[in-house]
Protein backbone atom coordinates (compact mmCIF):
# COMPACT_ATOMS: atom_id res chain seq x y z
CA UNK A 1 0.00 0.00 0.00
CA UNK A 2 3.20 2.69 0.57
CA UNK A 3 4.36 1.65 -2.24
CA UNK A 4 1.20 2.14 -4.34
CA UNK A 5 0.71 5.84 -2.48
CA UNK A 6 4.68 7.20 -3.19
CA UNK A 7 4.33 5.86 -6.75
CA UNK A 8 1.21 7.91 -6.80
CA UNK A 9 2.90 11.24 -4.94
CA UNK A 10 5.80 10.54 -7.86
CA UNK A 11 3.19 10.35 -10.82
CA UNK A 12 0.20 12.65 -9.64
CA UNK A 13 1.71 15.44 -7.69
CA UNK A 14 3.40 18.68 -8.64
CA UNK A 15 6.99 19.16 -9.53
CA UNK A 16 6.96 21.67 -6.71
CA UNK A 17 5.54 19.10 -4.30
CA UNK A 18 7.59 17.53 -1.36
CA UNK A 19 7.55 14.09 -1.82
CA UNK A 20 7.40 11.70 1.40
CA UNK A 21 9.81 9.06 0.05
CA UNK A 22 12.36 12.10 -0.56
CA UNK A 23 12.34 13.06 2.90
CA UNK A 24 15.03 14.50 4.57
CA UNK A 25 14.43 11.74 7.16
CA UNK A 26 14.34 11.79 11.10
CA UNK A 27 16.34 12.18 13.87
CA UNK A 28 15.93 8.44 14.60
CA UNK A 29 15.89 6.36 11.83
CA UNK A 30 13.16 4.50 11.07
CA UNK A 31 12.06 1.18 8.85
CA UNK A 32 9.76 2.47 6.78
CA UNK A 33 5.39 1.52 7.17
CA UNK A 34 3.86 -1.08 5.61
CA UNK A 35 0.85 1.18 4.76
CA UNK A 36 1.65 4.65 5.09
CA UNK A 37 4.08 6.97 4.39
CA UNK A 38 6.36 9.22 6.42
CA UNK A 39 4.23 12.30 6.24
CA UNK A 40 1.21 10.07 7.39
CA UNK A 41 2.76 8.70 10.19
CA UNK A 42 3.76 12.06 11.42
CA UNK A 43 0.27 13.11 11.16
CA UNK A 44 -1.25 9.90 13.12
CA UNK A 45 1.39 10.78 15.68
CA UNK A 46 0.42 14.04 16.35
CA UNK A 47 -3.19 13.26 15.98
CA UNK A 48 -2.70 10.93 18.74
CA UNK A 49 -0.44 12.72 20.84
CA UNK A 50 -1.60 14.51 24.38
CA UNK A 51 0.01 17.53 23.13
CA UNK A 52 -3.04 17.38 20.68
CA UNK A 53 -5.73 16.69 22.24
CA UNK A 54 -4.85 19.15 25.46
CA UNK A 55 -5.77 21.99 22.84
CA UNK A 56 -9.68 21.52 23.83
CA UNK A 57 -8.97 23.57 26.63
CA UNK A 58 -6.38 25.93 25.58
CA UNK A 59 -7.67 29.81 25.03
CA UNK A 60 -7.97 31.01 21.34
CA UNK A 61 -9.37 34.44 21.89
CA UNK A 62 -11.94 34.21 24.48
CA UNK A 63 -10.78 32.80 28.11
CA UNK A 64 -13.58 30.31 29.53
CA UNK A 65 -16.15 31.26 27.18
CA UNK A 66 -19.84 30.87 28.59
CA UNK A 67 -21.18 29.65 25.10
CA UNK A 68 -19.11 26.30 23.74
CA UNK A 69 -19.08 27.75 20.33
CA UNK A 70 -16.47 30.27 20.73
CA UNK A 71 -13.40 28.72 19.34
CA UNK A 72 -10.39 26.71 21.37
CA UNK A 73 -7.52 25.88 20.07
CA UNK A 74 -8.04 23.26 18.86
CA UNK A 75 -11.17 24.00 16.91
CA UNK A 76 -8.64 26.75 15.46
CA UNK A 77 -6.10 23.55 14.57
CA UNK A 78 -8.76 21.83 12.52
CA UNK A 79 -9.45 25.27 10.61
CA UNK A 80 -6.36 25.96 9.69
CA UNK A 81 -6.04 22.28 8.70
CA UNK A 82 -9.23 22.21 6.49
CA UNK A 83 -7.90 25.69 4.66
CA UNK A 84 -4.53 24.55 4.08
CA UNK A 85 -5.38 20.63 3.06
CA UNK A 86 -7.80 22.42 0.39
CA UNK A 87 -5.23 24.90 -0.88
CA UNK A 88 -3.02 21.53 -0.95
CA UNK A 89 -5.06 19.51 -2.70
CA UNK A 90 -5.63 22.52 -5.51
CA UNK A 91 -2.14 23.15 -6.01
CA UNK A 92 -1.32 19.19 -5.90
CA UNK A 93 0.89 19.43 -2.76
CA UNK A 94 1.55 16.98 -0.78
CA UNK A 95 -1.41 16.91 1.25
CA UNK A 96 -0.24 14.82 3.54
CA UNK A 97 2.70 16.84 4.73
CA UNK A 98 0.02 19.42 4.75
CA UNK A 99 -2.08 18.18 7.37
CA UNK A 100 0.37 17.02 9.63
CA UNK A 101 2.38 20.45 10.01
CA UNK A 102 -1.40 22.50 10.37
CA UNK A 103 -2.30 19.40 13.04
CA UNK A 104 1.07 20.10 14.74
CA UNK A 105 1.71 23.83 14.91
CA UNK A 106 -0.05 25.22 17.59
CA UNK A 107 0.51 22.02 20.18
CA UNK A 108 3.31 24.19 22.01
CA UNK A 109 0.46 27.10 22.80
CA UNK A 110 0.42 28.11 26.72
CA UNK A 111 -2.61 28.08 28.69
CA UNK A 112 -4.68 31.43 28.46
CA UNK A 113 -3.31 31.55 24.76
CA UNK A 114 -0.87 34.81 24.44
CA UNK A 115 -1.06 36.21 28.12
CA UNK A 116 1.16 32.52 29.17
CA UNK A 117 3.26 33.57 26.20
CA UNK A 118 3.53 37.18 27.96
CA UNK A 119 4.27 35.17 30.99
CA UNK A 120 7.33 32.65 30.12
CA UNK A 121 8.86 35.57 28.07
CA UNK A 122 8.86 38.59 30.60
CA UNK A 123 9.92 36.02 33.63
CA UNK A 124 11.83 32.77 32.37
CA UNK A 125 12.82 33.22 28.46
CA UNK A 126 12.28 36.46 26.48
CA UNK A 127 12.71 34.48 23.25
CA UNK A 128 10.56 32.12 24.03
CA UNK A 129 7.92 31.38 20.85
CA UNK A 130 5.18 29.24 20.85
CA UNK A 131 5.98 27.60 17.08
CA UNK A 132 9.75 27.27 18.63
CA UNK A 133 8.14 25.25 22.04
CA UNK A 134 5.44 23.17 19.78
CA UNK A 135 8.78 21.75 17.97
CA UNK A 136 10.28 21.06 21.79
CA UNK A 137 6.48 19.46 22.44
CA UNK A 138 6.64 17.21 20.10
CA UNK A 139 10.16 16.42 20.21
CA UNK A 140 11.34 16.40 23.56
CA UNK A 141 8.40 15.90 25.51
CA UNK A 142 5.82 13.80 24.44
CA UNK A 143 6.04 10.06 25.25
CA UNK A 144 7.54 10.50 28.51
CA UNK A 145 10.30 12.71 27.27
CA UNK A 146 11.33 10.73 23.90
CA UNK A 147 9.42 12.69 21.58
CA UNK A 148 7.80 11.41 18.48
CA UNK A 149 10.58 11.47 16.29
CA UNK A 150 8.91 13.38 13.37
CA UNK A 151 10.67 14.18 10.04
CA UNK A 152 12.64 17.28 9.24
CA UNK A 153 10.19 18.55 7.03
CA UNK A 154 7.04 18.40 9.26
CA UNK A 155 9.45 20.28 12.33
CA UNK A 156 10.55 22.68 9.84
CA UNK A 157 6.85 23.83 8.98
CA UNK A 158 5.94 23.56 12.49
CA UNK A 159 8.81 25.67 13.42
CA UNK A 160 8.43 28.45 10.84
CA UNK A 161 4.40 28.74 10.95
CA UNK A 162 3.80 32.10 12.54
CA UNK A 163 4.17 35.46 10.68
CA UNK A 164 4.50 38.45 13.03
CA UNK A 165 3.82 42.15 12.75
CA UNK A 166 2.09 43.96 9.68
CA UNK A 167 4.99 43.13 7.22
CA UNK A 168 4.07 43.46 3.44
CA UNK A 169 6.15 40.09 2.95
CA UNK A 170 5.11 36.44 4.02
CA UNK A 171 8.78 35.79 5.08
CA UNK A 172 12.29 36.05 4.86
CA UNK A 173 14.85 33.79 3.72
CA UNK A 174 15.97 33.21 7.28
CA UNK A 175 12.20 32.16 8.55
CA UNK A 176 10.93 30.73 5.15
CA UNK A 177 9.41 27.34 5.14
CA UNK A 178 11.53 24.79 3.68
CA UNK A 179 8.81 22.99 1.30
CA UNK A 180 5.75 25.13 0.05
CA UNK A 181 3.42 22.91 2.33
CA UNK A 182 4.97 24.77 5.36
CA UNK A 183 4.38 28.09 3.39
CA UNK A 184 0.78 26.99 2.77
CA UNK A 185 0.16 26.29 6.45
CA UNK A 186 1.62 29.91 7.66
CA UNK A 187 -0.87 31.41 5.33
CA UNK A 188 -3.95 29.21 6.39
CA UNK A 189 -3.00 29.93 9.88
CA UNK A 190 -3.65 33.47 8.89
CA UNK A 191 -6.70 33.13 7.03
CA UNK A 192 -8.13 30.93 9.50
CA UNK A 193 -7.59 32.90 12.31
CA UNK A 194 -8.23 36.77 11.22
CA UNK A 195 -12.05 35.72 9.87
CA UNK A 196 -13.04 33.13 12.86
CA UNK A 197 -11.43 35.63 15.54
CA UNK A 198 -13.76 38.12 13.69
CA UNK A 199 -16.87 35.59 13.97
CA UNK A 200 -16.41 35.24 17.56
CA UNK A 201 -15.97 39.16 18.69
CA UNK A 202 -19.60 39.73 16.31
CA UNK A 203 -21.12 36.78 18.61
CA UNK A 204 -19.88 37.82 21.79
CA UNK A 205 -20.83 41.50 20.80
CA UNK A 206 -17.55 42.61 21.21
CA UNK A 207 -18.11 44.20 17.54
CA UNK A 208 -21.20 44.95 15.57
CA UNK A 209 -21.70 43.95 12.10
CA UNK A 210 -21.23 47.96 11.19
CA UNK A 211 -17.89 48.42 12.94
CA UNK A 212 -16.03 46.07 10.48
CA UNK A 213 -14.44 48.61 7.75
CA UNK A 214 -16.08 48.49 4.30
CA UNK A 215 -13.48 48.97 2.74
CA UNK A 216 -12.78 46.00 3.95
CA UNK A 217 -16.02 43.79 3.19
CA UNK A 218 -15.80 44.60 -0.36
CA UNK A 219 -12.29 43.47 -0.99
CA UNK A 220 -12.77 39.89 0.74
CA UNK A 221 -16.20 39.33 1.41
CA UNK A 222 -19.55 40.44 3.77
CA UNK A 223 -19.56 37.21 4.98
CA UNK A 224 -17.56 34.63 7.16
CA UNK A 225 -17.45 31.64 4.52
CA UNK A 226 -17.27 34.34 1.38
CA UNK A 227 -14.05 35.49 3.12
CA UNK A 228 -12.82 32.16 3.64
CA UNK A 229 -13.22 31.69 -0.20
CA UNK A 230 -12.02 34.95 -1.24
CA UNK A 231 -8.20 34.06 0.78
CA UNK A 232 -8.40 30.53 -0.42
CA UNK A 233 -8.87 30.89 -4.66
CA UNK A 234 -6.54 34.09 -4.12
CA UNK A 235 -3.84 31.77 -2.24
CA UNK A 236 -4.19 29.28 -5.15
CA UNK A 237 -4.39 31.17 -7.83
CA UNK A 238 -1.43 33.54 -7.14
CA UNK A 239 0.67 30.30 -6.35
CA UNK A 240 -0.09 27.60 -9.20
CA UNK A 241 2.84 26.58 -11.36
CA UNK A 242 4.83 28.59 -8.65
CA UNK A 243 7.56 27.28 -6.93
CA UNK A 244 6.64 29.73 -3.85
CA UNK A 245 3.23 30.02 -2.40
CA UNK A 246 1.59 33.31 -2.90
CA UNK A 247 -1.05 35.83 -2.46
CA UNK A 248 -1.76 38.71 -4.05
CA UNK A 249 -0.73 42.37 -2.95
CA UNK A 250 -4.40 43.61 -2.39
CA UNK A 251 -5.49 40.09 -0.15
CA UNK A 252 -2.63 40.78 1.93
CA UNK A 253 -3.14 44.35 3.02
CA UNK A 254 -6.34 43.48 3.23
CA UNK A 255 -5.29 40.89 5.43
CA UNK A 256 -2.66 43.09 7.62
CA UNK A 257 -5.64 45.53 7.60
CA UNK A 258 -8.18 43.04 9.38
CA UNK A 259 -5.73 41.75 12.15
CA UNK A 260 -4.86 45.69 13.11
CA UNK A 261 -8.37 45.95 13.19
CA UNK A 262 -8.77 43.19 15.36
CA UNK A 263 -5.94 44.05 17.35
CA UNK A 264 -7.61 47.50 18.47
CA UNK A 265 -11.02 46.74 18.22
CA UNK A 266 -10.73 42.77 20.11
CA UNK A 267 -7.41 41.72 21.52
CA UNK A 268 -6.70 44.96 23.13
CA UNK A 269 -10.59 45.31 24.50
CA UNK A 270 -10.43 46.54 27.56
CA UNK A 271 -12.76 43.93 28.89
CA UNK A 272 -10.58 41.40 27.41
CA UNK A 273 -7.69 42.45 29.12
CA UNK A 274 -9.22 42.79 32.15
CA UNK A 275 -9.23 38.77 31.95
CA UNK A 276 -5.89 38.28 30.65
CA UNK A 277 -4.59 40.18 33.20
CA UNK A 278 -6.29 38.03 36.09
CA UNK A 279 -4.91 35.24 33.71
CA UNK A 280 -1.20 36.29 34.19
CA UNK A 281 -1.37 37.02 37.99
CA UNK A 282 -2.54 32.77 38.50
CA UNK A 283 0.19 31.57 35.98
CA UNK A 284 2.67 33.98 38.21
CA UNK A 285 1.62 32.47 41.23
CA UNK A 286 2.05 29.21 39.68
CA UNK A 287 5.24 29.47 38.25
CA UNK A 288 6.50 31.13 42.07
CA UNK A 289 5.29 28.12 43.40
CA UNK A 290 6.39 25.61 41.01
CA UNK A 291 10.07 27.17 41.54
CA UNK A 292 9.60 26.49 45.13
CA UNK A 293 9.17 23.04 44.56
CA UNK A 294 12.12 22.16 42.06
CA UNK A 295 14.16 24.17 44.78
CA UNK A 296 13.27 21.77 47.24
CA UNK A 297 13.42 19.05 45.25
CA UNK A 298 9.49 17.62 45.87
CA UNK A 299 6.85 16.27 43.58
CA UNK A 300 5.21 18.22 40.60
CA UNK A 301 1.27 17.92 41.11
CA UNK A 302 0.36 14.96 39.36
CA UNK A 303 -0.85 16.62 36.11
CA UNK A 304 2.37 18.01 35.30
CA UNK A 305 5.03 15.74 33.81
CA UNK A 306 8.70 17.28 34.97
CA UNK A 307 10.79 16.32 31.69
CA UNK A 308 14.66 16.62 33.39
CA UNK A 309 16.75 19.64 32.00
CA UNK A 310 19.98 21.25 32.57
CA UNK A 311 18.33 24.74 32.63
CA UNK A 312 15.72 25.10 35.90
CA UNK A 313 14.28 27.89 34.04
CA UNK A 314 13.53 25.58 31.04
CA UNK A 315 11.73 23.15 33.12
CA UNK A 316 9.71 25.90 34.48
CA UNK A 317 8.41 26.74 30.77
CA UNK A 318 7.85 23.09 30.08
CA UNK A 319 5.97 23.11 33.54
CA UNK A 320 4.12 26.37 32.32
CA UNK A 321 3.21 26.19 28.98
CA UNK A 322 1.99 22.27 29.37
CA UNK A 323 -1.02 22.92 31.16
CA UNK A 324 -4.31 23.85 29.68
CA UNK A 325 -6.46 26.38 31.23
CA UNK A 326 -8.49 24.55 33.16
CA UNK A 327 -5.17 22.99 34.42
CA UNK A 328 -3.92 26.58 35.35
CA UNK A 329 -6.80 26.94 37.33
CA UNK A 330 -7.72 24.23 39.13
CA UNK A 331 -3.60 23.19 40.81
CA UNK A 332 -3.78 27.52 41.53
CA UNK A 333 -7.25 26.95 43.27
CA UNK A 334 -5.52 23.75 45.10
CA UNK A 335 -2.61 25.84 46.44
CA UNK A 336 -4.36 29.37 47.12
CA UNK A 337 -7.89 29.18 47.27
CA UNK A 338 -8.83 27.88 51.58
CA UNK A 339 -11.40 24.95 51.53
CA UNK A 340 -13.82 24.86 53.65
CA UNK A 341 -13.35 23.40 56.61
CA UNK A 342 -16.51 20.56 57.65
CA UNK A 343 -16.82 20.23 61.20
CA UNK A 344 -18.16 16.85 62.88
CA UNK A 345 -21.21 17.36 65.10
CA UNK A 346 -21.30 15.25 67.92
């Protein structure tokens, strides 16, 4: 069956596509599957990995939302999947490759989403990065410290996924995927993210329909899946027969113009940051207290694998950025919060 699937990547897929049997390998080496190829074992791993499955209960935007159809992270994950497997598929990319780097590049998110980021880098690592620590994750941590021994090509999308600031360029040479299904994920990451942020701030009533730019609305769409679209045929169509992914230079200040927007109008909302900031003081408190206890030398609570390190401080980010919010909150309400105490009537 491998055989039948790599002699299909060979004879089906683009010249520009990353083919699994032409990997650059893994650390470890492996004997290869008897039904699936590299790419799709990386992608079962992850899938199956804790790392994964903690993102349920990992903040996207909203902390604790009341309403279970505000997005987590890892209903953000199988966005940015869906966008970038269907840009994939278009393009005739490897799709598996695809899927596993979209799967994998957010599993090294801290709890409370960027306020743990804000966290780890003002008190243990200023250059920590969450794309960096999701290549640690899966790596160096998962299964009990041996990692999952992915290939090169699924860390190096993983690693590279996340564009910052309002640049007018995807990347550099020096952050640049390596294969153009890494570039494909940092855009879908984007695209996902900008229009289902935007979705949740108009159902929590952060924004109104009328505050979103028109400007705006007429260059990708009025609507949430007529956005979607609008990124997705520009992505492809700017990128076929390409050896670099692309879009074009209208969908991407359009783009740059709808996360500033969200960045005034949402992130930065003061009632947002009201939480946030609550957020940070119990991940403080944590990380005081979790110091404590590698100084002494006694045992992590029981949610919290200790993976051994050189560096305390690393440990303490590994410690940090593991647990999911609800994690965060209920060890800080073991430590902190007084119980009640239940008297015995005689």
């Amino acid at each position: 069956m491998r055989e039948y699937l790599e002699n299909f990547e060979q004879n089906y897929l683009s010249v520009y596509a990353t083919r699994s049997f032409q990997s650059r390998g893994r650390k470890i080496p492996e004997d290869p599957d008897e039904l699936r190829t590299h790419f799709m074992r990386d992608r079962d791993r992850i899938i199956h990995s804790e790392a994964f499955r903690r993102l349920k209960h990992k903040t996207q935007v909203f902390l604790s939302p009341a309403s279970d159809t505000f997005r987590t992270r890892l209903t953000h994950t199988l966005e940015v999947s869906q966008i970038a497997r269907t840009i994939a598929r278009a393009l005739r990319l490897n799709e598996d490759l695809t899927e596993a780097i979209a799967l994998g590049h957010d599993v090294g998110h801290t709890p409370f989403g960027h306020a743990g980021e804000r966290v780890i880098q003002k008190y243990l690592d200023p250059s920590f990065r969450h794309a960096t620590h999701s290549v640690r994750v899966l790596s160096a941590i998962e299964k009990n410290g041996h990692g999952l021994n992915l290939t090169y090509e699924v860390l190096d999308g993983i690693a590279k996924h996340s564009k910052t600031g309002q640049s007018s360029i995807l990347w550099n040479e020096k952050d640049k995927p390596a294969t153009l299904e890494g570039q494909i994920v940092r855009l879908a990451d984007i695209i996902a993210y900008v229009n289902h942020d935007l979705q949740d701030a108009l159902a929590s009533e952060l924004l109104l329909s009328s505050d979103i730019p028109p400007r705006l609305l007429d260059v990708i769409g009025e609507t949430h899946s007529a956005r979607i679209n609008t990124l997705v045929l520009d992505v492809i169509s700017c990128s076929k027969d390409s050896p670099e992914i692309g879009i074009s230079e209208k969908m991407l200040e359009a783009l740059n113009e709808l996360r500033a927007f969200l960045f005034e109008r949402v992130y930065m909302h003061p009632d947002l940051q009201k939480e946030m900031t609550k957020a940070e003081g119990v991940l403080v408190a944590l990380l005081e207290h979790f110091e404590k206890l590698l100084d002494r030398g006694e045992p992590f609570p029981a949610l919290i694998p200790l993976v051994p390190h050189d560096d305390k401080k690393q440990m303490l980010v590994d410690c940090l950025a593991f647990m999911t919010d609800t994690e965060a909150m209920k060890i800080f309400y073991q430590i902190y919060i007084p119980k009640s105490f239940t008297w015995s009537v005689r």
